[in-house]
Protein backbone atom coordinates (compact mmCIF):
# COMPACT_ATOMS: atom_id res chain seq x y z
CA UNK A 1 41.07 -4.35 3.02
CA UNK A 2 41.15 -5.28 6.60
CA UNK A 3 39.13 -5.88 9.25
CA UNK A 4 40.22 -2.51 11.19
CA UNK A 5 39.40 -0.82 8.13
CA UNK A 6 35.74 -2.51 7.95
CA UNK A 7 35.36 -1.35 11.14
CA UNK A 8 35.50 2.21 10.47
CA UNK A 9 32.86 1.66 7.77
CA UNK A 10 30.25 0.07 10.21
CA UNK A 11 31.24 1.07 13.92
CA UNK A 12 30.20 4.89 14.41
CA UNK A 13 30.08 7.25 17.37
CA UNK A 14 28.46 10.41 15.17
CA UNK A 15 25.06 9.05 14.09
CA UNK A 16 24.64 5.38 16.19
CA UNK A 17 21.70 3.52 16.20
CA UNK A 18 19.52 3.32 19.14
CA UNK A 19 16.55 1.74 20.62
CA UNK A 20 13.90 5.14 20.57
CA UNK A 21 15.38 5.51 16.54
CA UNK A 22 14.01 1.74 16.00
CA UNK A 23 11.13 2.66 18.23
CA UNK A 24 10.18 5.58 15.89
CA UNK A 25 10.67 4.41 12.91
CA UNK A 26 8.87 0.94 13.49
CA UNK A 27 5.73 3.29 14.59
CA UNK A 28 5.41 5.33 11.82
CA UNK A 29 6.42 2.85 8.98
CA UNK A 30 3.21 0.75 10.85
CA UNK A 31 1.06 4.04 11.33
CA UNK A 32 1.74 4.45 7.23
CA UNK A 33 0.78 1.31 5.98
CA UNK A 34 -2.29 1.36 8.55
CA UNK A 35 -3.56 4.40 6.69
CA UNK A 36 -3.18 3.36 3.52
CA UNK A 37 -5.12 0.12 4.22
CA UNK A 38 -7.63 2.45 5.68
CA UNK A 39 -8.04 4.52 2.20
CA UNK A 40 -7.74 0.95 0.75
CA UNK A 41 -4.67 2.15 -1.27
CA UNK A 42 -3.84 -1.22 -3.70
CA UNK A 43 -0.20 -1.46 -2.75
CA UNK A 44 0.07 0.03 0.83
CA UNK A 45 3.75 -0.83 1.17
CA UNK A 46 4.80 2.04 -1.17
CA UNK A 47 3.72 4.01 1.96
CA UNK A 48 5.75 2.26 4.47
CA UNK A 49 8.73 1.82 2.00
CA UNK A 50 8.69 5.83 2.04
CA UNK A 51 8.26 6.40 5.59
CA UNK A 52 11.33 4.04 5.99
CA UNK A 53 13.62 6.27 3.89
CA UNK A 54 12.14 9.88 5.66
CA UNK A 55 12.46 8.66 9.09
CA UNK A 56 16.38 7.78 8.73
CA UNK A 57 16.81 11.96 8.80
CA UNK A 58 16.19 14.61 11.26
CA UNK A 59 12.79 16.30 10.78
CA UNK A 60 14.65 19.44 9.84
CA UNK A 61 16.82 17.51 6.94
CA UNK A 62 13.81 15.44 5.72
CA UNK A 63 11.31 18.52 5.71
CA UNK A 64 13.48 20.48 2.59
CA UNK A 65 13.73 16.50 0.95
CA UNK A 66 10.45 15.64 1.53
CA UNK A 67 9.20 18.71 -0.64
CA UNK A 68 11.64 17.72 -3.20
CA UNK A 69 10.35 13.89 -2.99
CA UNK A 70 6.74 14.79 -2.94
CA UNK A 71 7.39 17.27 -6.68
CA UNK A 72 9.40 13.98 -8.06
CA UNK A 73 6.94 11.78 -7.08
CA UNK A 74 3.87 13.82 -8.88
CA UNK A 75 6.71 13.91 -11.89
CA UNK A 76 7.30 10.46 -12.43
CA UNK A 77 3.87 9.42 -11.61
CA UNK A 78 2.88 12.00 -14.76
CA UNK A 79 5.41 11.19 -17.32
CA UNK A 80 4.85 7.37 -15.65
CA UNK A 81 1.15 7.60 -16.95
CA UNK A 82 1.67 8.58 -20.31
CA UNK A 83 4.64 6.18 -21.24
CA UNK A 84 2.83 3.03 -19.80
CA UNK A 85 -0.30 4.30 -21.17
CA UNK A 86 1.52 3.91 -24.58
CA UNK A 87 4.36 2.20 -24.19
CA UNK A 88 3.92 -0.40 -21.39
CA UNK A 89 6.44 -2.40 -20.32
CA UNK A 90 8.88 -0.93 -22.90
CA UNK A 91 12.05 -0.73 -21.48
CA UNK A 92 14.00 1.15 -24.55
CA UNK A 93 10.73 4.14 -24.13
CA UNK A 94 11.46 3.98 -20.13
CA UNK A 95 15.02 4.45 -20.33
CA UNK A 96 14.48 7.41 -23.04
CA UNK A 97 11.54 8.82 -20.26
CA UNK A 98 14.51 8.34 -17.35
CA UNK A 99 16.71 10.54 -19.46
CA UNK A 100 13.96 13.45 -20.30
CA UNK A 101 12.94 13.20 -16.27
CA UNK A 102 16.57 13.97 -16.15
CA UNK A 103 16.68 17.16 -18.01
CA UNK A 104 13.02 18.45 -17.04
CA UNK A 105 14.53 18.25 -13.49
CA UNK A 106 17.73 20.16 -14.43
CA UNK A 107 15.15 22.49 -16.76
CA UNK A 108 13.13 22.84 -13.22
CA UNK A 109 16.22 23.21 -11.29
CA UNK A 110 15.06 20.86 -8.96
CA UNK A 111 17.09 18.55 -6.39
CA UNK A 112 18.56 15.00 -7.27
CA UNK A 113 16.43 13.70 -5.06
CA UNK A 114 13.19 14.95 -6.73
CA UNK A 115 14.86 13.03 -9.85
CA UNK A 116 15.50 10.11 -7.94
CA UNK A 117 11.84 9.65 -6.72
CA UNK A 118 10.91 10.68 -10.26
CA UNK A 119 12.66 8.02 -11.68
CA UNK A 120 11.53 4.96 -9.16
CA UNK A 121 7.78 6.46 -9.83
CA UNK A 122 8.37 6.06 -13.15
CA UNK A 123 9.69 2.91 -13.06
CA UNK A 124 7.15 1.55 -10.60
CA UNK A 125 3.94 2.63 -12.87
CA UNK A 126 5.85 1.90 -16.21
CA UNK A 127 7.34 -1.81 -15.84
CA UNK A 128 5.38 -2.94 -13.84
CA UNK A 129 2.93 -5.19 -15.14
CA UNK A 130 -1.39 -4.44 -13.72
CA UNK A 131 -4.28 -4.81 -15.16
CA UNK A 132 -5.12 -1.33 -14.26
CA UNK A 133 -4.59 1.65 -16.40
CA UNK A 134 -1.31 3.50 -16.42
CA UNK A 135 -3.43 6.56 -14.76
CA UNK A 136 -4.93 5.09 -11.97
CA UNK A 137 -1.44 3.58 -11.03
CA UNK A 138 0.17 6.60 -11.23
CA UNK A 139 -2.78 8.05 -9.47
CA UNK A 140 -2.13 5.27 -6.36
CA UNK A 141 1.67 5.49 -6.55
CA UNK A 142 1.58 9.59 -5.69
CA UNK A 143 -0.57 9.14 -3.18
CA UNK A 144 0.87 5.77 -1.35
CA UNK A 145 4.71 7.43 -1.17
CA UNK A 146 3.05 11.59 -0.58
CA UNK A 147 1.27 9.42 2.63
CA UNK A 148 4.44 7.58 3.23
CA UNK A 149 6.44 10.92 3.53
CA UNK A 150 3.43 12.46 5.31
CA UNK A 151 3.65 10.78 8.18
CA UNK A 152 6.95 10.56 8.54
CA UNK A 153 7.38 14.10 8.96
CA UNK A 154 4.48 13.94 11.38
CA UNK A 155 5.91 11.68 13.36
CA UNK A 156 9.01 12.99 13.53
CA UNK A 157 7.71 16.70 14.24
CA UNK A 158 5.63 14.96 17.06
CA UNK A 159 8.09 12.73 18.29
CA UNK A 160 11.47 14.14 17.97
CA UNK A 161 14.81 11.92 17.93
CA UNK A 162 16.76 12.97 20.79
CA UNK A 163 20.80 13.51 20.26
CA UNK A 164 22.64 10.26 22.32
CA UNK A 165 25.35 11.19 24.51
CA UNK A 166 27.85 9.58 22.18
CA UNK A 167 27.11 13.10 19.79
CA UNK A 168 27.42 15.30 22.62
């Protein structure tokens, strides 16, 4: 490959980067972990991990994928709970729970993306290794990432991204 070719992968004039997008996105991902410290939620960085990943789209794009995110998140933090309740740590039972997330989702008719959150959730509560029960990890994992993706769409509904001049 060469470097011309490289530089179509990383140099953009669609979707740049800008200053206000870094702005934004360093406020909220802050604002989220603040509140979760605030409801002294055990691992607040689950929040700001998950504002990270809503603010990189429009409010418009994340609002339909945040519903799907929030349903995969309550799905993996469910089946989470039961496998590590029963089966902690076991990786053969996890991969056999990442398979059945897959068809309940396609049963549902859900979104990959509900899948995909269902899946990390899963594997967040389920290999993980706490002292606490599988339930009251799952418990703190839904509501860490729903607060992540809660204020990011706040944020972005109150402060809008702007389109550059480069998209006009």
């Amino acid at each position: 490959m060469k470097i011309g070719q490289i530089h179509k992968f990383l140099v953009t004039s669609e979707n740049p980067s800008t200053l206000l997008n870094a702005a934004r996105t360093a406020t909220a991902s802050l604002a989220s972990y603040l509140v979760a410290r605030l409801f002294h939620l055990p691992e607040a960085y689950w929040a700001l991990v998950s504002t990270l990943i809503v603010m990189q789209s429009t409010l418009g794009a994340a609002l339909a994928v945040s519903v799907q995110r929030f349903a995969g998140t309550a799905i993996g933090a469910a089946v989470g709970a039961a496998t590590a309740t029963y089966f902690p740590g076991n990786i053969w039972v996890f991969a056999i729970a990442v398979f059945l997330l897959g068809v309940l989702c396609a049963v549902l008719r859900v979104e990959r993306s509900a899948y995909r959150y269902a899946s990390i959730t899963l594997a967040i509560v389920m290999l993980v290794t706490r002292a606490a029960s599988g339930w009251l990890i799952a418990v703190h994992r839904f509501f860490e990432v729903s607060l992540g993706i809660a204020v990011g769409l706040v944020l972005s509904a109150v402060w809008p991204e702007r389109p550059s001049k480069a998209r006009l």
